[in-house]
C-alpha atoms as a PDB file:
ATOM      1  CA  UNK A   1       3.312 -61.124  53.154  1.00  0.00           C
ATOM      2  CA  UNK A   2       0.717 -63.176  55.224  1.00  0.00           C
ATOM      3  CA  UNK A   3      -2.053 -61.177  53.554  1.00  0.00           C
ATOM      4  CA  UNK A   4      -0.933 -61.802  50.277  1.00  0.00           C
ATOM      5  CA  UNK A   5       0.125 -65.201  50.459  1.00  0.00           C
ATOM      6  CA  UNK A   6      -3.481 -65.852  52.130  1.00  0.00           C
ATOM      7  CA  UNK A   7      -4.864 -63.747  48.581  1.00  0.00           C
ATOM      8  CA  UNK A   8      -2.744 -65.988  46.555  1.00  0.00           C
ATOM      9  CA  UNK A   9      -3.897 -69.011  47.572  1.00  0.00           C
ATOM     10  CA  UNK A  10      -0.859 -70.592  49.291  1.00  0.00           C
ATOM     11  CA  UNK A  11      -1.356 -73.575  51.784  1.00  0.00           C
ATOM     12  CA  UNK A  12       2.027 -73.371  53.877  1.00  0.00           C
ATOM     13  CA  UNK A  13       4.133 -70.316  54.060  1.00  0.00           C
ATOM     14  CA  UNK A  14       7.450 -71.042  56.152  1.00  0.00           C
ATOM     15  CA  UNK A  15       9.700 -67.505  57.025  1.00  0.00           C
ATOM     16  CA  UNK A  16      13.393 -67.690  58.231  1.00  0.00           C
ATOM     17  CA  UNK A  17      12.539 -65.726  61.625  1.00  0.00           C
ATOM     18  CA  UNK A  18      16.007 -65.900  63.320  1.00  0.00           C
ATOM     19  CA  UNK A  19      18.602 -68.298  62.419  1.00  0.00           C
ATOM     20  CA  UNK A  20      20.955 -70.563  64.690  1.00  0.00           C
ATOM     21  CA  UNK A  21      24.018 -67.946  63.267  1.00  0.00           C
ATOM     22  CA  UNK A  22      22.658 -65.193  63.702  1.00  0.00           C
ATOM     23  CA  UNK A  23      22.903 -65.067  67.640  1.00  0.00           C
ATOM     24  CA  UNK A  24      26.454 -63.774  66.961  1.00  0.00           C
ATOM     25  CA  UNK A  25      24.797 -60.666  66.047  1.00  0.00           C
ATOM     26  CA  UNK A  26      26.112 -57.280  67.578  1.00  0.00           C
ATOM     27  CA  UNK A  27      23.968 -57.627  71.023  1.00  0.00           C
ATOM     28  CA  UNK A  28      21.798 -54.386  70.499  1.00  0.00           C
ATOM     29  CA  UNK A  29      20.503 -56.182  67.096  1.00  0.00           C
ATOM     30  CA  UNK A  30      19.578 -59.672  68.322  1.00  0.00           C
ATOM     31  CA  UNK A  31      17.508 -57.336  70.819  1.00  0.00           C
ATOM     32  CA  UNK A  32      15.651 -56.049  68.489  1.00  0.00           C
ATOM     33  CA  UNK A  33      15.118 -58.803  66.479  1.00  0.00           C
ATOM     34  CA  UNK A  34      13.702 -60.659  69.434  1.00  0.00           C
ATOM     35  CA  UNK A  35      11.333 -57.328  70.018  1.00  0.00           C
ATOM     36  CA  UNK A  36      10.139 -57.975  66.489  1.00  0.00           C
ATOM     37  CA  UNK A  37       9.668 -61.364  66.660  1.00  0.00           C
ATOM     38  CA  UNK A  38       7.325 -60.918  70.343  1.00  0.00           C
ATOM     39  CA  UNK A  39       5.277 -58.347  68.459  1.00  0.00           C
ATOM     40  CA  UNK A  40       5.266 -60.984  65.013  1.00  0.00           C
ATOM     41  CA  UNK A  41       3.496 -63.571  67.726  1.00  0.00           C
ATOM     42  CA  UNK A  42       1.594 -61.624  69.202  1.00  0.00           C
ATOM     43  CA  UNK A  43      -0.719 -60.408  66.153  1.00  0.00           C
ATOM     44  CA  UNK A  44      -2.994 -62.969  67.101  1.00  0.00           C
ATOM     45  CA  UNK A  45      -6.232 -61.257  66.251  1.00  0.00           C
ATOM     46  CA  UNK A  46      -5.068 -60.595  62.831  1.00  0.00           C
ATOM     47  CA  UNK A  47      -3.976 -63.951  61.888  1.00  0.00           C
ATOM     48  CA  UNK A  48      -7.218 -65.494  63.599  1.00  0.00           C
ATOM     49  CA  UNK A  49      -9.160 -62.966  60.707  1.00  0.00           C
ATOM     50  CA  UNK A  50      -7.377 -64.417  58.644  1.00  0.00           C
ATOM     51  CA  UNK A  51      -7.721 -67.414  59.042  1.00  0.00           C
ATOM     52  CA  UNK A  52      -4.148 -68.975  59.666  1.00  0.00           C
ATOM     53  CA  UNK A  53      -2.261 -71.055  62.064  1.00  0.00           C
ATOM     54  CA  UNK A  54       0.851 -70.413  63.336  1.00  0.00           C
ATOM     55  CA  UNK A  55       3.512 -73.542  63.684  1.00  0.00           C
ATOM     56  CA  UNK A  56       7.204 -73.106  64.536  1.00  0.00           C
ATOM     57  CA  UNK A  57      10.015 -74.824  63.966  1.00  0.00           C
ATOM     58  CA  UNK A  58      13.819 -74.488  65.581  1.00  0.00           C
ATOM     59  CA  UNK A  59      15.760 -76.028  68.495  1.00  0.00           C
ATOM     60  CA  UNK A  60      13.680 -77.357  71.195  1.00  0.00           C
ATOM     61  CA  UNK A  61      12.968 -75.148  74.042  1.00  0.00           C
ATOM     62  CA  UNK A  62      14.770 -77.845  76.336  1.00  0.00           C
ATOM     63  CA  UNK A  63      17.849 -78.114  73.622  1.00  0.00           C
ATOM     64  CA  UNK A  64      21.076 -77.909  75.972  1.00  0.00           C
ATOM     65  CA  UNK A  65      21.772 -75.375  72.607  1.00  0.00           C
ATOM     66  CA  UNK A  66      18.476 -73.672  72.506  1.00  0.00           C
ATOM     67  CA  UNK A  67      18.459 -69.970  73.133  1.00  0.00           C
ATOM     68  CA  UNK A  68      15.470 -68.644  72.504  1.00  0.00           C
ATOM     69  CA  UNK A  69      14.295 -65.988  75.735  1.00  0.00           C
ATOM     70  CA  UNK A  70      11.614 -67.241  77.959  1.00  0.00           C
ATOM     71  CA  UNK A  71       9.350 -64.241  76.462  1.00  0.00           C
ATOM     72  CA  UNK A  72       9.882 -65.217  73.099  1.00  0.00           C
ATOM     73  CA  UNK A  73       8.924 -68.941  74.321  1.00  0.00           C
ATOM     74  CA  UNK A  74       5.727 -67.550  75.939  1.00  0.00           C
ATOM     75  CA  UNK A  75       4.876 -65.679  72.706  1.00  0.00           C
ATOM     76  CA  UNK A  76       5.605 -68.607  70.284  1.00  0.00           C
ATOM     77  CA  UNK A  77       3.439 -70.758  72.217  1.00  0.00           C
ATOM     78  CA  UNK A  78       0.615 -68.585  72.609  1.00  0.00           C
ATOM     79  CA  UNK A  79       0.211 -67.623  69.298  1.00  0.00           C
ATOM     80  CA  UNK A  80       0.283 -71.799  68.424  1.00  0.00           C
ATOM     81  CA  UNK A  81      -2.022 -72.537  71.260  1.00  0.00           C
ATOM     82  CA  UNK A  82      -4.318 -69.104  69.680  1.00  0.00           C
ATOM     83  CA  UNK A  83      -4.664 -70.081  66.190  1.00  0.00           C
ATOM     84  CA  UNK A  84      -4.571 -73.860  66.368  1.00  0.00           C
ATOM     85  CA  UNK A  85      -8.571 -73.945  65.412  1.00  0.00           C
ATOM     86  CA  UNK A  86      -7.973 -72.130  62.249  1.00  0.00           C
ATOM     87  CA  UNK A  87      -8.258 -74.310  59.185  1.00  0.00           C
ATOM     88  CA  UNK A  88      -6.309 -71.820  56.403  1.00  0.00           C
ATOM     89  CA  UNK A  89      -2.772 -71.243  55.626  1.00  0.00           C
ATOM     90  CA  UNK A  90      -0.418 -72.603  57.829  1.00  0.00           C
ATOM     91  CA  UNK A  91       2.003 -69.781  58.855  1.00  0.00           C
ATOM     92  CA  UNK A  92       5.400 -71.529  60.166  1.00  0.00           C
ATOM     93  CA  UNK A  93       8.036 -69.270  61.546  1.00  0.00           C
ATOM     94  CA  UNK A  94      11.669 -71.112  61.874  1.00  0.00           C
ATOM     95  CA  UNK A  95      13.591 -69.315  64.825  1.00  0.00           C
ATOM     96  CA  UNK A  96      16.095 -70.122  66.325  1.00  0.00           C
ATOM     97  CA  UNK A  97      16.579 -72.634  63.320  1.00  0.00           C
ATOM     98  CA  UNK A  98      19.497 -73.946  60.988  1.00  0.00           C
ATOM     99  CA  UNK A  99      18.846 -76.861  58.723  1.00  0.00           C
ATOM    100  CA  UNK A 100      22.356 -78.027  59.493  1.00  0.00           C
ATOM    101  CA  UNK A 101      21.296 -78.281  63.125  1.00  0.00           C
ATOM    102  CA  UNK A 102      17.770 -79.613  62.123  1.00  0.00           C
ATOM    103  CA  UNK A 103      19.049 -82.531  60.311  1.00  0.00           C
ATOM    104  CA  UNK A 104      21.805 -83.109  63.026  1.00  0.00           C
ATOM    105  CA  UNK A 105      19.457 -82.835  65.227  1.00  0.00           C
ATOM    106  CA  UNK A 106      17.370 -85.933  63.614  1.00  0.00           C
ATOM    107  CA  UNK A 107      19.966 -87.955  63.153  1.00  0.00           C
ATOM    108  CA  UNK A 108      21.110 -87.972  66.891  1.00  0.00           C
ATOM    109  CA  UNK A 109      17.513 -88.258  67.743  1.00  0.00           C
ATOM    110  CA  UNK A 110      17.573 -91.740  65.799  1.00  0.00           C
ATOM    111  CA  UNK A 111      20.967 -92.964  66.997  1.00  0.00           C
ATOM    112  CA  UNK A 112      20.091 -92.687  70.522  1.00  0.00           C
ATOM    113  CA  UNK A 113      16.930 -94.550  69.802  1.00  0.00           C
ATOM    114  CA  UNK A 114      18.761 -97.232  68.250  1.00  0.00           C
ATOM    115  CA  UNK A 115      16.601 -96.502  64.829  1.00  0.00           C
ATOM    116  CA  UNK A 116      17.884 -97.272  61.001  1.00  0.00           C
ATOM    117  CA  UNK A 117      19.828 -94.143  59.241  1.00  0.00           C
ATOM    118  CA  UNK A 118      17.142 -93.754  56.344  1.00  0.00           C
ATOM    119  CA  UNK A 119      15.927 -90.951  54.336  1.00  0.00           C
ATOM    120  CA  UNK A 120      12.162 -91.808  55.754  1.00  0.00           C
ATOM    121  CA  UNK A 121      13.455 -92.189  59.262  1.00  0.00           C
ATOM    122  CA  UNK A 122      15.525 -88.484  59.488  1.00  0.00           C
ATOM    123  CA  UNK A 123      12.359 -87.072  57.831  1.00  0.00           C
ATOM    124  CA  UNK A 124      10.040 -88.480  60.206  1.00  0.00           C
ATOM    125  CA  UNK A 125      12.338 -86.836  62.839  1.00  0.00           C
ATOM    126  CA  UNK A 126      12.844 -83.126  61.671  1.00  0.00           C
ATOM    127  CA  UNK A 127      11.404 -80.360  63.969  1.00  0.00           C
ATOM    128  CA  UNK A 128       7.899 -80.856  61.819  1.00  0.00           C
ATOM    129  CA  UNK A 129       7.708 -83.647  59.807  1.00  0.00           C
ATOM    130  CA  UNK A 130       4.163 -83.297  58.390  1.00  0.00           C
ATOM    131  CA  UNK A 131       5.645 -79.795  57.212  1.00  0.00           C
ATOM    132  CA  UNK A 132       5.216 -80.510  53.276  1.00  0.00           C
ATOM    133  CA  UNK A 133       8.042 -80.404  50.515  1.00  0.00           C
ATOM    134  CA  UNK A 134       9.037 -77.306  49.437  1.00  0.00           C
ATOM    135  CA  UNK A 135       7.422 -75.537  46.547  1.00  0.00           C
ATOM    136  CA  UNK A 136       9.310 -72.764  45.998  1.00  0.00           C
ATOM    137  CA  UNK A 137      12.321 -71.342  48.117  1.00  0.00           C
ATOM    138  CA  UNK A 138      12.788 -67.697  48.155  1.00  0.00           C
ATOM    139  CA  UNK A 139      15.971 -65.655  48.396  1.00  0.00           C
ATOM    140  CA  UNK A 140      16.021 -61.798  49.177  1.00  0.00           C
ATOM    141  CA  UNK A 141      18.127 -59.545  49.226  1.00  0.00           C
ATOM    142  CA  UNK A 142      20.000 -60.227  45.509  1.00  0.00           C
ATOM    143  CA  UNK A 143      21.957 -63.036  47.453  1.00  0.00           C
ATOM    144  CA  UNK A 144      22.305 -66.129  44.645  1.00  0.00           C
ATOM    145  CA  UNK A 145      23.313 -67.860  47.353  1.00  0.00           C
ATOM    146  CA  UNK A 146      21.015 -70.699  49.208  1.00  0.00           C
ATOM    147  CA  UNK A 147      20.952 -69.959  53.460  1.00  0.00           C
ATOM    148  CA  UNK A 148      20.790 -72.234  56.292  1.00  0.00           C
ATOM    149  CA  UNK A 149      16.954 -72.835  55.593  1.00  0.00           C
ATOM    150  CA  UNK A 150      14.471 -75.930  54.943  1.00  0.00           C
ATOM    151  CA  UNK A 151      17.837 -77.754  53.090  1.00  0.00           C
ATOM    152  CA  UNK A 152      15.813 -81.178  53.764  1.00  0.00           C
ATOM    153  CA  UNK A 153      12.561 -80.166  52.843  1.00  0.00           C
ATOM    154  CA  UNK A 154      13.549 -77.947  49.735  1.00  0.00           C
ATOM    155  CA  UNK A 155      15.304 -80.704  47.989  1.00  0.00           C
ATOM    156  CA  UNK A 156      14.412 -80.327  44.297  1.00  0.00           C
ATOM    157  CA  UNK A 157      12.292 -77.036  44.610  1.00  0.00           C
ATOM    158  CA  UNK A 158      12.836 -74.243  42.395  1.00  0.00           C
ATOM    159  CA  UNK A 159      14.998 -71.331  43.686  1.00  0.00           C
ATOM    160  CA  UNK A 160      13.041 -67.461  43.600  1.00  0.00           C
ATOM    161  CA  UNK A 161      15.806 -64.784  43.320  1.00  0.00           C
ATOM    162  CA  UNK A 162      14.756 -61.130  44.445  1.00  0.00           C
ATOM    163  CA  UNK A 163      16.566 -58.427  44.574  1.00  0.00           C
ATOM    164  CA  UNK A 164      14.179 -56.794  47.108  1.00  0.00           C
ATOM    165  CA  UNK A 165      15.526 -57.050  50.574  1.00  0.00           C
ATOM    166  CA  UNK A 166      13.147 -58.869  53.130  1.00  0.00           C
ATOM    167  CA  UNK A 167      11.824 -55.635  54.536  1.00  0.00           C
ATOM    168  CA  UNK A 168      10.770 -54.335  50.923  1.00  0.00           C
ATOM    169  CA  UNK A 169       9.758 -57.631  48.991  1.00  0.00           C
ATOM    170  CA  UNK A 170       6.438 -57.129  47.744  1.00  0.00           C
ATOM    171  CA  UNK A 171       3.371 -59.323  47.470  1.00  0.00           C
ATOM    172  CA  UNK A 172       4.386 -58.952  43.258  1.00  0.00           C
ATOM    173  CA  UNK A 173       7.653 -60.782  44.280  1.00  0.00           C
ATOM    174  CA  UNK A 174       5.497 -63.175  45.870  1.00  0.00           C
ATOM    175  CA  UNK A 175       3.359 -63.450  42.983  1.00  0.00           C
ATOM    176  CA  UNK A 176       6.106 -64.318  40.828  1.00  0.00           C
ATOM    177  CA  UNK A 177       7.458 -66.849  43.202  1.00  0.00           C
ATOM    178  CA  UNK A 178       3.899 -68.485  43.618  1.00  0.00           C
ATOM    179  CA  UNK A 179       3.963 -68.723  39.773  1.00  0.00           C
ATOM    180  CA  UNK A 180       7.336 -70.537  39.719  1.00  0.00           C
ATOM    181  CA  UNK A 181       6.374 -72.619  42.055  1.00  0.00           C
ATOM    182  CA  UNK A 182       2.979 -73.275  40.174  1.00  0.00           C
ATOM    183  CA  UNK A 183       4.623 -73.374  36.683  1.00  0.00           C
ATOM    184  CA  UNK A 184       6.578 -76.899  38.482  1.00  0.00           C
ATOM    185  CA  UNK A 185       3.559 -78.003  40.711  1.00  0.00           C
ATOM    186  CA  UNK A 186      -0.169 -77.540  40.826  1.00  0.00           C
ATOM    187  CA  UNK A 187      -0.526 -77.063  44.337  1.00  0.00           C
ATOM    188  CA  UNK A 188       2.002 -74.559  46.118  1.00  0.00           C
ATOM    189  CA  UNK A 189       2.814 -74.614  49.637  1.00  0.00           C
END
């Protein structure tokens, strides 16, 4: 998907790596997941050919909440520290995220500062604030539901149905979300 969102032209691509639900996974599965996700950051050399930079966004390592392994910390962080020269897409990978908990997150952050409640102020205190708005938001799997994902920074954006399952959607599913997203704005992200 990297490839061909790099072919297509696409500024910001932001995948739902792991979500704050799903650590009630059946054990075994979480494992791998969090295999998948240590190999996913650690395809440095590939990203770095293509030109992209890896951001993340999810609790805070130090979150009395957080639960992402050490390794997986150590991986994250490399692969930021790795491709933070590159100057093309911007490849953001929300693990260990929930928008719920994002936006909860933001507004505690502000109350214990002693900061206004405003729509500027919780966006200027989201996991990644210069993350753009939203384009398009894409949903696998032939769910016509919307997840736990980007729910502050999707406001407005059109919705991509796909039948295809994560694992099997294609770079022509991509294409067709790209042209929703381009069909409502000039300049996807």
């Amino acid at each position: 998907m990297v490839r061909a969102a790099v072919r297509l032209g696409v500024d910001h691509l932001t995948v739902f790596g792991f979500s704050t639900e799903n650590w009630v996974r059946p054990r075994q599965e979480v494992r791998h997941i969090l295999g998948l996700h240590e190999k996913l950051f650690g395809r440095v050399a590939e990203l770095n050919e293509l030109n992209v930079r890896v951001r993340w966004i999810g609790r805070p390592f130090d979150d009395r909440a957080a639960r992402t392994p050490r390794y997986v910390q150590r991986a994250i962080a490399k692969a930021i520290r790795d491709t933070e020269a590159n100057t093309g897409m911007t490849l953001t990978v929300a693990f260990d995220y929930g928008s719920r908990t994002e936006i909860a997150h933001a507004a505690e952050t502000l109350r214990r500062t002693g900061q206004d409640i405003t729509v500027e102020s919780i966006g200027s205190c989201l996991y990644e604030p210069e993350l753009p708005p939203v384009d398009v938001l894409v949903r696998t799997s032939g769910e016509t539901r919307v997840s736990n994902f980007l729910l502050w920074q999707s406001h407005g954006a059109p919705i991509s149905f796909a039948e295809a399952a994560w694992p099997d959607y294609s770079s022509t599913d991509l294409a067709d979300a790209v042209a929703l997203a381009r069909r409502a704005s000039p300049s996807p992200h």
